[in-house]
Structure formats: structure tokens, C-alpha cells
PDB file of N, CA and C in Angstrom:
ATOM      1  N   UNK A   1      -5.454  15.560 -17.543  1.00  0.00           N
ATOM      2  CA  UNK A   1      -6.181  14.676 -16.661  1.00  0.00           C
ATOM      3  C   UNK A   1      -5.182  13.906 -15.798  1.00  0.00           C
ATOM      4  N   UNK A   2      -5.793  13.131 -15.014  1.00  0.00           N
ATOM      5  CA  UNK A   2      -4.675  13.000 -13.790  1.00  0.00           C
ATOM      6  C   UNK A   2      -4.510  11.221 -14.510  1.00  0.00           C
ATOM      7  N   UNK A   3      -2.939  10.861 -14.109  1.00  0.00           N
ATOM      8  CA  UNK A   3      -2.298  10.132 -14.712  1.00  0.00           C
ATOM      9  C   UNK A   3      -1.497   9.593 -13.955  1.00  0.00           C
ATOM     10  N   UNK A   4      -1.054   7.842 -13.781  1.00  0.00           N
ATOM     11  CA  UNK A   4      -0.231   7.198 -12.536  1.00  0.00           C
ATOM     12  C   UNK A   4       0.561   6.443 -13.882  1.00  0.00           C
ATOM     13  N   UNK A   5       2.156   6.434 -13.810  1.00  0.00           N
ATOM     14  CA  UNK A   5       1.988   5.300 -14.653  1.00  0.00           C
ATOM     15  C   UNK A   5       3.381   5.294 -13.848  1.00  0.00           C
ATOM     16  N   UNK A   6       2.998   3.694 -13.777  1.00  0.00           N
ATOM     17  CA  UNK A   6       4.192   2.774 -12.907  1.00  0.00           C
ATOM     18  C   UNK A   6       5.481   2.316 -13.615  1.00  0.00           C
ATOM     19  N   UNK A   7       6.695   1.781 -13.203  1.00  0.00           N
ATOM     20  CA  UNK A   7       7.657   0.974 -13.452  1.00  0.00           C
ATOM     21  C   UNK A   7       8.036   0.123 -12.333  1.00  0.00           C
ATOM     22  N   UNK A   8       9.346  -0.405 -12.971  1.00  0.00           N
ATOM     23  CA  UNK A   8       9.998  -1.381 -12.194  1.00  0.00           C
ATOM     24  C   UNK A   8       9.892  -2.708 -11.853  1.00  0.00           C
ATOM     25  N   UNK A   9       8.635  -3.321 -12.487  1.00  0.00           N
ATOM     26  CA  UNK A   9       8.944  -4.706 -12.126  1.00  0.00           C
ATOM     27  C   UNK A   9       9.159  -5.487 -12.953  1.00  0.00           C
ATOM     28  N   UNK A  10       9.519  -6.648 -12.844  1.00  0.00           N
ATOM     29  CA  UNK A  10      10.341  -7.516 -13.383  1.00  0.00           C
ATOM     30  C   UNK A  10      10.267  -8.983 -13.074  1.00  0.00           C
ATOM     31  N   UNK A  11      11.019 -10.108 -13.358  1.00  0.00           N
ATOM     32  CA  UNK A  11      11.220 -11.353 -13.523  1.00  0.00           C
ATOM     33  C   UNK A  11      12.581 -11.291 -12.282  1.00  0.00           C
ATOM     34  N   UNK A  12      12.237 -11.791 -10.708  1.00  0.00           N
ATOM     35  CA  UNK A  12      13.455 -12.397  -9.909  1.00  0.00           C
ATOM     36  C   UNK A  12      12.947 -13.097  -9.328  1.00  0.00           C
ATOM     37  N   UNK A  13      14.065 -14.065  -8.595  1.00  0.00           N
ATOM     38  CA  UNK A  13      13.956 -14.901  -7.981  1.00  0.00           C
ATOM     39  C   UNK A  13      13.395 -15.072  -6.424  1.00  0.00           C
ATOM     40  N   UNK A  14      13.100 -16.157  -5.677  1.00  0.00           N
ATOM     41  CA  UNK A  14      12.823 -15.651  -4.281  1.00  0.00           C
ATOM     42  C   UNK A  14      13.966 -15.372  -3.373  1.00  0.00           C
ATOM     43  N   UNK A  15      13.842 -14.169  -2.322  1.00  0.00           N
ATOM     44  CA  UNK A  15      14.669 -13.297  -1.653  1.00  0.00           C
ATOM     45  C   UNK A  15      15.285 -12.426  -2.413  1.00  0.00           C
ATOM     46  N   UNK A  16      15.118 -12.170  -3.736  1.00  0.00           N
ATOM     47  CA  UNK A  16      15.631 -10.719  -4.183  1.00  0.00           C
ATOM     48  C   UNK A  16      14.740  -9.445  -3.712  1.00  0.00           C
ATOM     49  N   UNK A  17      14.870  -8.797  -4.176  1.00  0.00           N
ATOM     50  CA  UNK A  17      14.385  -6.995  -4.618  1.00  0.00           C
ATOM     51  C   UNK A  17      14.210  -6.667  -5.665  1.00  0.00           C
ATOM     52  N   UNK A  18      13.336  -5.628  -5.328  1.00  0.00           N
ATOM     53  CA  UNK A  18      12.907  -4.578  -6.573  1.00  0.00           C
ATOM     54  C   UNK A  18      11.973  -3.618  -5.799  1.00  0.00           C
ATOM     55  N   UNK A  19      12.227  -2.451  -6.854  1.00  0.00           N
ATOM     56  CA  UNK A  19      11.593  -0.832  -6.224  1.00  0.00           C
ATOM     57  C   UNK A  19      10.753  -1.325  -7.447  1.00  0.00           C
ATOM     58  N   UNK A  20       9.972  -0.674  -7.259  1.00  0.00           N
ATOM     59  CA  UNK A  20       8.621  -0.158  -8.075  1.00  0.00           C
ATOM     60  C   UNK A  20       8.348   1.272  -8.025  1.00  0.00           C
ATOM     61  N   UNK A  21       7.927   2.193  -8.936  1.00  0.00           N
ATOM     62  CA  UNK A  21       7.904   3.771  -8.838  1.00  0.00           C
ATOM     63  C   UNK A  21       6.806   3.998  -9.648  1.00  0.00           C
ATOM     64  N   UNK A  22       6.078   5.178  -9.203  1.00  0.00           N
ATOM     65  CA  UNK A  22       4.844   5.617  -9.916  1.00  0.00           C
ATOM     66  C   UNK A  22       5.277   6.448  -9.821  1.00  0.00           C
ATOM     67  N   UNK A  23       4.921   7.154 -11.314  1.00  0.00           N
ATOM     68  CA  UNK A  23       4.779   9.015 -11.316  1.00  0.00           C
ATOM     69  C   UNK A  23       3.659   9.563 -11.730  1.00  0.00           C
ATOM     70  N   UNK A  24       3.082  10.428 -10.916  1.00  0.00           N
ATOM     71  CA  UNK A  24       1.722  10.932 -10.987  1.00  0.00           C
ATOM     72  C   UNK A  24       1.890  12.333 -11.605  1.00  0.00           C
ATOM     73  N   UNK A  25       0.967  12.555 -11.989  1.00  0.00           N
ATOM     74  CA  UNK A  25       0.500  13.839 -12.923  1.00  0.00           C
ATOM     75  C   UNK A  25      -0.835  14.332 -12.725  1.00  0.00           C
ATOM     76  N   UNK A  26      -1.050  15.417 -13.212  1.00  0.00           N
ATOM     77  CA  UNK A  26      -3.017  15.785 -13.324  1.00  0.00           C
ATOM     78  C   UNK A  26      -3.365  16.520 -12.503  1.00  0.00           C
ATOM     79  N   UNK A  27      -3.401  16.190 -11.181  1.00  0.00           N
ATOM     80  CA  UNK A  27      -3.695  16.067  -9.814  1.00  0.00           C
ATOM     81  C   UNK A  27      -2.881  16.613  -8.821  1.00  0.00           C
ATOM     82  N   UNK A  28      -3.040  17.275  -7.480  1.00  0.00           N
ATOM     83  CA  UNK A  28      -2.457  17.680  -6.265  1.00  0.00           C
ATOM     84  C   UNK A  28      -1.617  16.091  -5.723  1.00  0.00           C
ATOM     85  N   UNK A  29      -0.930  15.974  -6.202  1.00  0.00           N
ATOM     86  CA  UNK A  29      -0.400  14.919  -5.394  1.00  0.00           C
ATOM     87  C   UNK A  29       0.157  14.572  -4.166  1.00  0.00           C
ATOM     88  N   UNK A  30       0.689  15.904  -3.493  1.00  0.00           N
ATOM     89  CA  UNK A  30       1.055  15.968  -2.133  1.00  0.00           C
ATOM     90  C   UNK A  30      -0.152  16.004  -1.429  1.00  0.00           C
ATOM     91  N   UNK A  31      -1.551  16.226  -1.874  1.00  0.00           N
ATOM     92  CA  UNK A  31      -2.269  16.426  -1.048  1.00  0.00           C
ATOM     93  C   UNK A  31      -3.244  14.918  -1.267  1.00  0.00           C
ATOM     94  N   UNK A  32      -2.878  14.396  -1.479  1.00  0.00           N
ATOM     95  CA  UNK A  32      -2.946  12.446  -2.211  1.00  0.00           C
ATOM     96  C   UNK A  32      -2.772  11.606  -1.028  1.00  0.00           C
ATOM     97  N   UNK A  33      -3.666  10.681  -0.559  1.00  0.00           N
ATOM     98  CA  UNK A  33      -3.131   9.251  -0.048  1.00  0.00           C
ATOM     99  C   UNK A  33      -2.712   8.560  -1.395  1.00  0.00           C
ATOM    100  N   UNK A  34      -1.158   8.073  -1.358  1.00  0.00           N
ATOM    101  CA  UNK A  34      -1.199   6.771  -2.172  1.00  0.00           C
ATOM    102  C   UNK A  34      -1.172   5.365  -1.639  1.00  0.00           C
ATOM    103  N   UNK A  35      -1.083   4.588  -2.137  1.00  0.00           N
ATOM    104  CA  UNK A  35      -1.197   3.300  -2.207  1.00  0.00           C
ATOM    105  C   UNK A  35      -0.639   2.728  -3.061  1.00  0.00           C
ATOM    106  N   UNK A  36      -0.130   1.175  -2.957  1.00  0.00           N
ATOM    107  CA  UNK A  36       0.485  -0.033  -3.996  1.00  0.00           C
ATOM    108  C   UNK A  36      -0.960  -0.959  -3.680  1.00  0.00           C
ATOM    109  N   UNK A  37      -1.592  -1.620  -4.690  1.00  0.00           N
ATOM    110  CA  UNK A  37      -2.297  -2.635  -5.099  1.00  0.00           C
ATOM    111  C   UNK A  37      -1.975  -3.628  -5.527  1.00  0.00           C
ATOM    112  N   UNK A  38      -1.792  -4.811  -4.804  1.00  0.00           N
ATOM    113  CA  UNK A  38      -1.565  -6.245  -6.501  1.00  0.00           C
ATOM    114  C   UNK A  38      -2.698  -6.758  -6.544  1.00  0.00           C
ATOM    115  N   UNK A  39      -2.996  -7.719  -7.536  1.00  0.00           N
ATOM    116  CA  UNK A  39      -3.652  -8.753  -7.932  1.00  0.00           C
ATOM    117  C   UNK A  39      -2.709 -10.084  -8.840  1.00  0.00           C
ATOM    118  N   UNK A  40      -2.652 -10.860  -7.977  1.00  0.00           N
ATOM    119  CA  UNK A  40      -2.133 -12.297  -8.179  1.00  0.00           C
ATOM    120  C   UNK A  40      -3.401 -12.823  -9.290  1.00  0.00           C
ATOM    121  N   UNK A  41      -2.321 -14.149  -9.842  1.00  0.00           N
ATOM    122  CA  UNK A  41      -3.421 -14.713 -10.578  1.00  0.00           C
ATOM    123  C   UNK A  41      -4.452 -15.479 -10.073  1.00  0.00           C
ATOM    124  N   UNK A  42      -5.657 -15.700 -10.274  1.00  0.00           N
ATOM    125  CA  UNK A  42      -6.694 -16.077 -10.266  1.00  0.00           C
ATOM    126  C   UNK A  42      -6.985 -15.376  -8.619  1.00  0.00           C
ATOM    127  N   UNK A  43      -6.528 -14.050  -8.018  1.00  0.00           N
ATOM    128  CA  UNK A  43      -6.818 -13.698  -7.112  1.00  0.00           C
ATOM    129  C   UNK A  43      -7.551 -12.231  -6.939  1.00  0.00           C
ATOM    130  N   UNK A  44      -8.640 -11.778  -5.955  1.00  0.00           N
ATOM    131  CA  UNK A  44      -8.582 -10.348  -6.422  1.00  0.00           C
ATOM    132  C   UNK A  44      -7.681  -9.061  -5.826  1.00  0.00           C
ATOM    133  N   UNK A  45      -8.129  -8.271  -6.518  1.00  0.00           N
ATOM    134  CA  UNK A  45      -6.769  -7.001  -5.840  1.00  0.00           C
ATOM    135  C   UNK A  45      -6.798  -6.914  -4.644  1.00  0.00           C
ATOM    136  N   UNK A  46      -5.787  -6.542  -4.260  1.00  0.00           N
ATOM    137  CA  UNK A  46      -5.797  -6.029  -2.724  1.00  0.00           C
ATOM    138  C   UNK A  46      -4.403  -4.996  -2.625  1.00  0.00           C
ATOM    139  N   UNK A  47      -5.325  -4.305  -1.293  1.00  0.00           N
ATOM    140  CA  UNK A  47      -3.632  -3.249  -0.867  1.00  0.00           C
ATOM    141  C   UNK A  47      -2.902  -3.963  -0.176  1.00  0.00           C
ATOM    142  N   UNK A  48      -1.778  -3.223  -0.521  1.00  0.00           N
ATOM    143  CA  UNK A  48      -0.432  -3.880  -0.060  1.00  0.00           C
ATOM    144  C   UNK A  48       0.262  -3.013   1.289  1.00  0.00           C
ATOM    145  N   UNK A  49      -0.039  -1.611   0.979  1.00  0.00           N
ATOM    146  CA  UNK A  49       0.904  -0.165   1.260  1.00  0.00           C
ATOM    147  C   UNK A  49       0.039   0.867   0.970  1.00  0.00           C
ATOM    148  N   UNK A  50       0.101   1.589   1.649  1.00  0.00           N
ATOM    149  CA  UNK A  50      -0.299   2.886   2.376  1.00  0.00           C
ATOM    150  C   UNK A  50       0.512   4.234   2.610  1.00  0.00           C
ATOM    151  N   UNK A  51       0.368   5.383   2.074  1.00  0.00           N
ATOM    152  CA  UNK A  51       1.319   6.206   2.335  1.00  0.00           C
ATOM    153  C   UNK A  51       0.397   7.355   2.369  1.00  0.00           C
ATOM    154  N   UNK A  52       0.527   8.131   3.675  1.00  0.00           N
ATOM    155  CA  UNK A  52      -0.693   9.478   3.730  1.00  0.00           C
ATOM    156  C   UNK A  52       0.374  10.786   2.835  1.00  0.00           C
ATOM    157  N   UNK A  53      -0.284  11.798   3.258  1.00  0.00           N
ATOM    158  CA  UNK A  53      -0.089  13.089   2.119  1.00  0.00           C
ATOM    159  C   UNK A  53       1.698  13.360   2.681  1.00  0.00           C
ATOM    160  N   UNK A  54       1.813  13.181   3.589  1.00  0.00           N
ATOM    161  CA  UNK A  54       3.458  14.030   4.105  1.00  0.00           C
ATOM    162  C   UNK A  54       4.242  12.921   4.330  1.00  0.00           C
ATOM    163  N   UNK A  55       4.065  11.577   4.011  1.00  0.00           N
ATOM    164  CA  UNK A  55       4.645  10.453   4.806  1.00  0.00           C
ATOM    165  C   UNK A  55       4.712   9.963   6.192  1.00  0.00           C
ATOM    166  N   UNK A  56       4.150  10.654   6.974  1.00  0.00           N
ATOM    167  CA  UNK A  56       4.025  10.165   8.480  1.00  0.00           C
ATOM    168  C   UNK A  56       4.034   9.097   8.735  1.00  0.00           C
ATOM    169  N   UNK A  57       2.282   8.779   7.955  1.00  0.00           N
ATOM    170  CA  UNK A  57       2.048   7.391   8.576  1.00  0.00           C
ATOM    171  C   UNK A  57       2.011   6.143   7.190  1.00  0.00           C
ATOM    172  N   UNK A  58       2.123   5.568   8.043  1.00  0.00           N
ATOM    173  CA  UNK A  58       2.183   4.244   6.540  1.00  0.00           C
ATOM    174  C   UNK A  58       1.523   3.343   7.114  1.00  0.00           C
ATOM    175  N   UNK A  59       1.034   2.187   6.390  1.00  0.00           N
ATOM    176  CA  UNK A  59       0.194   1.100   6.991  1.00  0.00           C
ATOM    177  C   UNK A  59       0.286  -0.016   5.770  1.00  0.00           C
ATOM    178  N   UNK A  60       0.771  -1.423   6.384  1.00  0.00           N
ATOM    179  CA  UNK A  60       0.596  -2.507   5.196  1.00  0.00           C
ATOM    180  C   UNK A  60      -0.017  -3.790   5.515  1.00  0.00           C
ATOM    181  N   UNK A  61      -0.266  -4.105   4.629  1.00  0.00           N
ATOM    182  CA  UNK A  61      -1.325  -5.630   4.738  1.00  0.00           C
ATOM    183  C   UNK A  61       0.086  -6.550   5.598  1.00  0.00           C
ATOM    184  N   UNK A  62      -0.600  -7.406   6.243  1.00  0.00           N
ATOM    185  CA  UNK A  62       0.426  -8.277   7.103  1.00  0.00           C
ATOM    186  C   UNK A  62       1.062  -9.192   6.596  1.00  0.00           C
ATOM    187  N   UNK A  63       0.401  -9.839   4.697  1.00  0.00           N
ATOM    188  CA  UNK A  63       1.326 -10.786   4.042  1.00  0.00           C
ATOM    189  C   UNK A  63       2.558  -9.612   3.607  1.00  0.00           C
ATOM    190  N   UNK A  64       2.790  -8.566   3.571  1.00  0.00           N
ATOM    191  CA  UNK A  64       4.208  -7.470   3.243  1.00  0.00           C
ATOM    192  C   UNK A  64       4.787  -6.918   4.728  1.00  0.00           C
ATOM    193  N   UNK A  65       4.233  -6.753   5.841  1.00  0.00           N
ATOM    194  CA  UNK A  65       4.771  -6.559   6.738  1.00  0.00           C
ATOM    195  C   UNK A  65       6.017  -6.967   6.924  1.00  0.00           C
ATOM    196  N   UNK A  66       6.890  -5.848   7.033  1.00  0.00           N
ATOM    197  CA  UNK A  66       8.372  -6.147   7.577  1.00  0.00           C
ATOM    198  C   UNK A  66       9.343  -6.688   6.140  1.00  0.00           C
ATOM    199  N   UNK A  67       8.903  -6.712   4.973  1.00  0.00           N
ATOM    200  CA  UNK A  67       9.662  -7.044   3.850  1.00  0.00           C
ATOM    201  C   UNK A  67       9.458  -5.425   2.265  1.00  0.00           C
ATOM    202  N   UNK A  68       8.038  -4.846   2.263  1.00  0.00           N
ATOM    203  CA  UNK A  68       8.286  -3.896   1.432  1.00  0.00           C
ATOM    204  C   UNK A  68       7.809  -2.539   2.301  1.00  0.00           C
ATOM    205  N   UNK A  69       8.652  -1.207   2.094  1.00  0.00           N
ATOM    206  CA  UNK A  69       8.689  -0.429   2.299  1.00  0.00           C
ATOM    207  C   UNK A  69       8.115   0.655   1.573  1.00  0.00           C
ATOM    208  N   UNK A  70       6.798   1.303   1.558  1.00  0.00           N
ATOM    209  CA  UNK A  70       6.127   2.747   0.751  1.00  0.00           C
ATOM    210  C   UNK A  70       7.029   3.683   1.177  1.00  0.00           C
ATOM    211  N   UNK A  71       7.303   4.839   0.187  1.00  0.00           N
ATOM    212  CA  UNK A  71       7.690   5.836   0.690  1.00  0.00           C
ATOM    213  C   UNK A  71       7.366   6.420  -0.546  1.00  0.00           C
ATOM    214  N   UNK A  72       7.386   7.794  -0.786  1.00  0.00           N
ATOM    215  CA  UNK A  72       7.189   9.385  -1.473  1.00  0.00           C
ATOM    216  C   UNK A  72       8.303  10.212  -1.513  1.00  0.00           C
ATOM    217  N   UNK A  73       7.946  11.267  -2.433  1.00  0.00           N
ATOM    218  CA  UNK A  73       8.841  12.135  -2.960  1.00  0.00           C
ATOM    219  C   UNK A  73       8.234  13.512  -3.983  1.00  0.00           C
ATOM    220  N   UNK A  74       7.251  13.734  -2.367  1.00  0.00           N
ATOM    221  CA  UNK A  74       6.230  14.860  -3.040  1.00  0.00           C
ATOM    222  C   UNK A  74       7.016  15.879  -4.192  1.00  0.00           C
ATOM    223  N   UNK A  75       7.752  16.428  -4.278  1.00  0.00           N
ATOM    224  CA  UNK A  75       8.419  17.839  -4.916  1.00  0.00           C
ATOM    225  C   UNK A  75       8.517  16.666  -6.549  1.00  0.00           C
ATOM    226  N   UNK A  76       9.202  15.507  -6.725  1.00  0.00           N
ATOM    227  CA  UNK A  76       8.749  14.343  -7.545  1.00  0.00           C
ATOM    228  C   UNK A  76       7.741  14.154  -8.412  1.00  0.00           C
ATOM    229  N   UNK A  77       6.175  13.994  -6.994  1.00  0.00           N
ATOM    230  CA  UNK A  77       5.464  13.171  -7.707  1.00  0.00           C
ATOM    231  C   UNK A  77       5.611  11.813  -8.139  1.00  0.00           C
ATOM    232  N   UNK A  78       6.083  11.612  -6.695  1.00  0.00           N
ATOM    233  CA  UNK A  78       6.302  10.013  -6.998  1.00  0.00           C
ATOM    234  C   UNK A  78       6.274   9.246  -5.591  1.00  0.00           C
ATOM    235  N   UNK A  79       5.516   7.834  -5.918  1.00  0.00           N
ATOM    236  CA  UNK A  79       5.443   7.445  -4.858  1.00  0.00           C
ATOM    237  C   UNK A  79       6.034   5.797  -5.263  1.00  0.00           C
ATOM    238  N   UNK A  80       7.116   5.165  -3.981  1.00  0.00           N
ATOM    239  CA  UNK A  80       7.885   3.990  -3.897  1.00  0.00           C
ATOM    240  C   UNK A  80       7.440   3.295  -3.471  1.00  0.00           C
ATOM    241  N   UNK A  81       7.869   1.543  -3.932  1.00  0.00           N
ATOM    242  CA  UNK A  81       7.609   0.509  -3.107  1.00  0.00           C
ATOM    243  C   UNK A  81       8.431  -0.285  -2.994  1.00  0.00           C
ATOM    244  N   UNK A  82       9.463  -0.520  -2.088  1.00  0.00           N
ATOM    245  CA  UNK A  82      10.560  -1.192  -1.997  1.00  0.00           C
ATOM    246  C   UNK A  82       9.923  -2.125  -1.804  1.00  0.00           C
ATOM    247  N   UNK A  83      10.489  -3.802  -2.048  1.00  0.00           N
ATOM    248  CA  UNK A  83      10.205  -4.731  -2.141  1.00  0.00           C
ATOM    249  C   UNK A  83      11.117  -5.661  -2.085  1.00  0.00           C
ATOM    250  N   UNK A  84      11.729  -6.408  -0.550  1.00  0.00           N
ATOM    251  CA  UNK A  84      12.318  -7.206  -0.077  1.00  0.00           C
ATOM    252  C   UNK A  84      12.099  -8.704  -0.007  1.00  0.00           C
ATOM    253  N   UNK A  85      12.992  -9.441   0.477  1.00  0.00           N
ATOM    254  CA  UNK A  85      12.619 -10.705   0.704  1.00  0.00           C
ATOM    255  C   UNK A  85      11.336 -11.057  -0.130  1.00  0.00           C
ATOM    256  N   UNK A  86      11.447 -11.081  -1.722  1.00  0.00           N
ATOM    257  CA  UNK A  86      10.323 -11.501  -2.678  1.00  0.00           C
ATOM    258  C   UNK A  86       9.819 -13.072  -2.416  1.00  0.00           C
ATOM    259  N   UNK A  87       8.727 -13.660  -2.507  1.00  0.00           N
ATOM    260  CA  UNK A  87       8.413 -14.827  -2.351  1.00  0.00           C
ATOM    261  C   UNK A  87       7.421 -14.903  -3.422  1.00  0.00           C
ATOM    262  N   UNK A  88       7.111 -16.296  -3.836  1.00  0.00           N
ATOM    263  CA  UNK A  88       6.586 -16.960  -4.774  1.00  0.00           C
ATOM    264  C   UNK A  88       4.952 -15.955  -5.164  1.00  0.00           C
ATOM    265  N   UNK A  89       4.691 -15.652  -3.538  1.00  0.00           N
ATOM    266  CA  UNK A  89       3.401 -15.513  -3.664  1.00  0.00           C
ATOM    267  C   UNK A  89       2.944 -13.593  -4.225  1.00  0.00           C
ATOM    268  N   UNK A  90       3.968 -13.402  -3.925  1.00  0.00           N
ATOM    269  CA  UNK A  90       4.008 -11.900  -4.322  1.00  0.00           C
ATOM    270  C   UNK A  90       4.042 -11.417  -5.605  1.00  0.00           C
ATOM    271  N   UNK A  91       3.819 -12.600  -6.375  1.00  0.00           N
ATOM    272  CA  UNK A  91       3.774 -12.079  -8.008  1.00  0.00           C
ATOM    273  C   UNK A  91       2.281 -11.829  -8.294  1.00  0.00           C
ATOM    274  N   UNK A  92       2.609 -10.875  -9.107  1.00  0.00           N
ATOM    275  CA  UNK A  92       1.221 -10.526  -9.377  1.00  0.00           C
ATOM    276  C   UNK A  92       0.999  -9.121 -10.504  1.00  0.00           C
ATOM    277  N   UNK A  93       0.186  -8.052 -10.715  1.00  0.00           N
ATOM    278  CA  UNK A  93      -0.016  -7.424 -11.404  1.00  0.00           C
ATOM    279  C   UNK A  93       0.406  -6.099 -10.000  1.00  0.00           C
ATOM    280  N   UNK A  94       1.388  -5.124  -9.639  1.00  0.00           N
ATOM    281  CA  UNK A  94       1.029  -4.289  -8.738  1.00  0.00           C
ATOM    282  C   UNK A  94       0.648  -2.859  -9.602  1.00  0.00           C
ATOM    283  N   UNK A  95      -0.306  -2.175  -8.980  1.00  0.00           N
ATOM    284  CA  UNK A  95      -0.947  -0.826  -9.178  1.00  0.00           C
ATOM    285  C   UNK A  95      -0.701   0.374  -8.153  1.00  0.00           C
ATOM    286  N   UNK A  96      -0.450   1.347  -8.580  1.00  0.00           N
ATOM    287  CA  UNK A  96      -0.360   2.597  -7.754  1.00  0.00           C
ATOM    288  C   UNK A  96      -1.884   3.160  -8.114  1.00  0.00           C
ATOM    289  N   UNK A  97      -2.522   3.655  -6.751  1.00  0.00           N
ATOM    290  CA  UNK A  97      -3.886   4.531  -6.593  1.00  0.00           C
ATOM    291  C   UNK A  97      -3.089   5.462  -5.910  1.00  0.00           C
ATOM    292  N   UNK A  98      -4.053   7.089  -6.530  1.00  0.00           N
ATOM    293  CA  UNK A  98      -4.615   8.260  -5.711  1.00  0.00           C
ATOM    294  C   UNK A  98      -5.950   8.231  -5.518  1.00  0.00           C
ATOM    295  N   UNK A  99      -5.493   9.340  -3.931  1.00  0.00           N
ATOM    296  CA  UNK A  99      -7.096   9.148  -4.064  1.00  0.00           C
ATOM    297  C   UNK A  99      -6.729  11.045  -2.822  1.00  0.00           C
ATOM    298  N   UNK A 100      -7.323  12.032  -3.797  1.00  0.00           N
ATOM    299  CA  UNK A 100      -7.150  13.100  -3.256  1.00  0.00           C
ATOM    300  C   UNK A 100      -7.785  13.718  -2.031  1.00  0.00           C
ATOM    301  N   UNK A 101      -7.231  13.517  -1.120  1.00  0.00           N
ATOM    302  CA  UNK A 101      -7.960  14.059   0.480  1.00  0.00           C
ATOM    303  C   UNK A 101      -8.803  15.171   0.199  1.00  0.00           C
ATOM    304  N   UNK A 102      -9.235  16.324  -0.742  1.00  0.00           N
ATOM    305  CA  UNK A 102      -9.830  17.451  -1.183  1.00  0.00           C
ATOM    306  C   UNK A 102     -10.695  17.688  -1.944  1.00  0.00           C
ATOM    307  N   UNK A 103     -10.824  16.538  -2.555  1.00  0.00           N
ATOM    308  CA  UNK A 103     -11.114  16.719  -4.028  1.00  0.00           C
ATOM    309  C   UNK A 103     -11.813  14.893  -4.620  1.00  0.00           C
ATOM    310  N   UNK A 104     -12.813  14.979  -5.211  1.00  0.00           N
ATOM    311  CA  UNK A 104     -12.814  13.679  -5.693  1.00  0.00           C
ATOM    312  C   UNK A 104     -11.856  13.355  -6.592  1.00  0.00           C
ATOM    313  N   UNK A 105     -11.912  12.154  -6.675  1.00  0.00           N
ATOM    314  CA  UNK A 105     -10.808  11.103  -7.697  1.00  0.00           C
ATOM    315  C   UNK A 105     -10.607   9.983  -6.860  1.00  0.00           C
ATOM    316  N   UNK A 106     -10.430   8.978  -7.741  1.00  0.00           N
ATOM    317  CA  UNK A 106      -9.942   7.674  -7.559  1.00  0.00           C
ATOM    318  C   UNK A 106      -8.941   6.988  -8.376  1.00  0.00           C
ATOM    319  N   UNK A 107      -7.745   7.562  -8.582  1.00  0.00           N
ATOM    320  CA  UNK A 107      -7.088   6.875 -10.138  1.00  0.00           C
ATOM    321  C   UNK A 107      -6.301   5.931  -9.670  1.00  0.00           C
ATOM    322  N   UNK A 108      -5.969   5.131 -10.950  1.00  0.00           N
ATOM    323  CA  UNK A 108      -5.451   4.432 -10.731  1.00  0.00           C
ATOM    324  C   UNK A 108      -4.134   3.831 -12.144  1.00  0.00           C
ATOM    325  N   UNK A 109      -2.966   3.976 -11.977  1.00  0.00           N
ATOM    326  CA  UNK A 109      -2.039   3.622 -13.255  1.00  0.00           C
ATOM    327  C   UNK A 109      -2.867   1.981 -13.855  1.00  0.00           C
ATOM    328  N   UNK A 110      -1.926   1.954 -15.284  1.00  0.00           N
ATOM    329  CA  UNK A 110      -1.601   0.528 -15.746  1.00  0.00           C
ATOM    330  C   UNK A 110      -1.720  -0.751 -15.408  1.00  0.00           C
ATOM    331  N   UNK A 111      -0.604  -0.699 -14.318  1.00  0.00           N
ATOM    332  CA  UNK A 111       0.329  -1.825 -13.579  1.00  0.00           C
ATOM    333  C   UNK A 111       1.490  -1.964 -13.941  1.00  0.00           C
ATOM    334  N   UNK A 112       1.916  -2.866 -12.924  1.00  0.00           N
ATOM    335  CA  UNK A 112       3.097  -3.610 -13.544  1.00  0.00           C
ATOM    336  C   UNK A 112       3.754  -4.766 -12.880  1.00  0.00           C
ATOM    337  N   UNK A 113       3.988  -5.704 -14.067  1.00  0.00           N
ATOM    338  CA  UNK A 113       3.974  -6.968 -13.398  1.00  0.00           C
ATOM    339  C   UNK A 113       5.213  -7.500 -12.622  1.00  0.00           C
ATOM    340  N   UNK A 114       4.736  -8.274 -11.261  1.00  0.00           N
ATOM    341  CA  UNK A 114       6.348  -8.566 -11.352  1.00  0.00           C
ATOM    342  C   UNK A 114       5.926  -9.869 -10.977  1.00  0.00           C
ATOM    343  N   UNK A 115       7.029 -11.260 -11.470  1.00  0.00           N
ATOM    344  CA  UNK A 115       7.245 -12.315 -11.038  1.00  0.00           C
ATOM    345  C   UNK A 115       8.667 -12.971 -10.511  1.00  0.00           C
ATOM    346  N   UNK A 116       8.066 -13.518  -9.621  1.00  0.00           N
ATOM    347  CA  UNK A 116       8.756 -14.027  -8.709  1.00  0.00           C
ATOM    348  C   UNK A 116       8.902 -15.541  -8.903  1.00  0.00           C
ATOM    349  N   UNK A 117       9.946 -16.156  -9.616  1.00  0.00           N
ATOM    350  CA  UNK A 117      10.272 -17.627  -9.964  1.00  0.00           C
ATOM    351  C   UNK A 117      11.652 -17.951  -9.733  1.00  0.00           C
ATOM    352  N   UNK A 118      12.017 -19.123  -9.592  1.00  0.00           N
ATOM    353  CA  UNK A 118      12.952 -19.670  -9.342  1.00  0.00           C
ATOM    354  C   UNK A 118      13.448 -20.792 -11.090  1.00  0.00           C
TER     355      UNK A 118
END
């Protein structure tokens, strides 16, 4: 069955980094939109990042604009979320979704948390 399960986040400070990585299973994944999701506390989820089936196009919510970067690694099965200039508000629970251009499905990994404190 098809399967996302994330890493990489962690406990830093504001203006560090961190990648985040999902590896997918189950499923056609090159033929996949993915996505990064968070949910902050007492907030609800939302997308962050956008990545279509070949990487072309990408698209991100405007609180990440210009600080985290989606990218892929179809032959992998894996899809990235670089994550720059961290700020207070960016902590939260993040999630990797597929969602197969062909085929139904909607999955979605674990999470994984990252906070951002000083």
C-alpha cells in the first residue's frame, strides 16, 4: 500500500535550516503531485509547497515564499523541502501528500515536527 514517511526535522533556532525528506512507496510517484503541509499549534493545516510530476513547476504559500525550496528526485522517490531563514512561526507539525494525477489516492505520511526557538 502506498506509504510517505518523512524525516528531518528538528529543534533550531531562528535563521537556521533544515531539509526535510519524504520517501514514498506503494504508488507511481513520478506520476504524483507532491506537496509539504504544516499545521502549527492551535492552527489548521495548510500547504506550504508544491511540486508537479517532473519538477517544472512549483508553487508556495507567500508566508514561505523566497525562504523554502520543494524539489524531487523521481528515480528516489523522494520529495524535498529546503527550509531557510526559519522563524518562530514556522514551527509546526510538517506533512508530505501524494496525490496521483492517474489514479485515485490522497496519502499522506506521519509528520514531522520541527521547532523553531531561541
Amino acid at each position: 500500500q502506498a506509504q510517505l514517511v518523512e524525516s528531518g526535522g528538528g529543534l533550531v533556532q531562528p535563521g537556521e535550516s533544515l531539509r526535510l525528506s519524504c520517501v514514498a512507496s506503494g504508488f507511481a510517484f513520478s506520476r504524483s503531485i507532491m506537496s509539504w503541509h504544516r499545521q502549527g499549534p492551535g492552527k489548521e493545516r495548510e500547504e506550504v509547497a508544491r511540486i508537479i510530476t517532473f519538477g517544472g513547476y512549483t508553487n508556495y504559500s507567500d508566508s514561505v515564499k523566497g525562504r523554502f525550496a520543494i524539489s524531487r528526485d523521481n528515480p528516489k522517490n523522494t520529495v524535498y523541502l529546503q527550509m531557510n531563514s526559519l522563524k518562530f512561526e514556522d514551527t509546526g507539525v510538517y506533512y508530505c501528500n501524494a496525490r496521483p494525477i492517474a489514479a485515485d489516492g490522497n496519502y499522506w505520511g506521519q509528520g514531522t515536527q520541527v521547532t523553531v526557538s531561541s
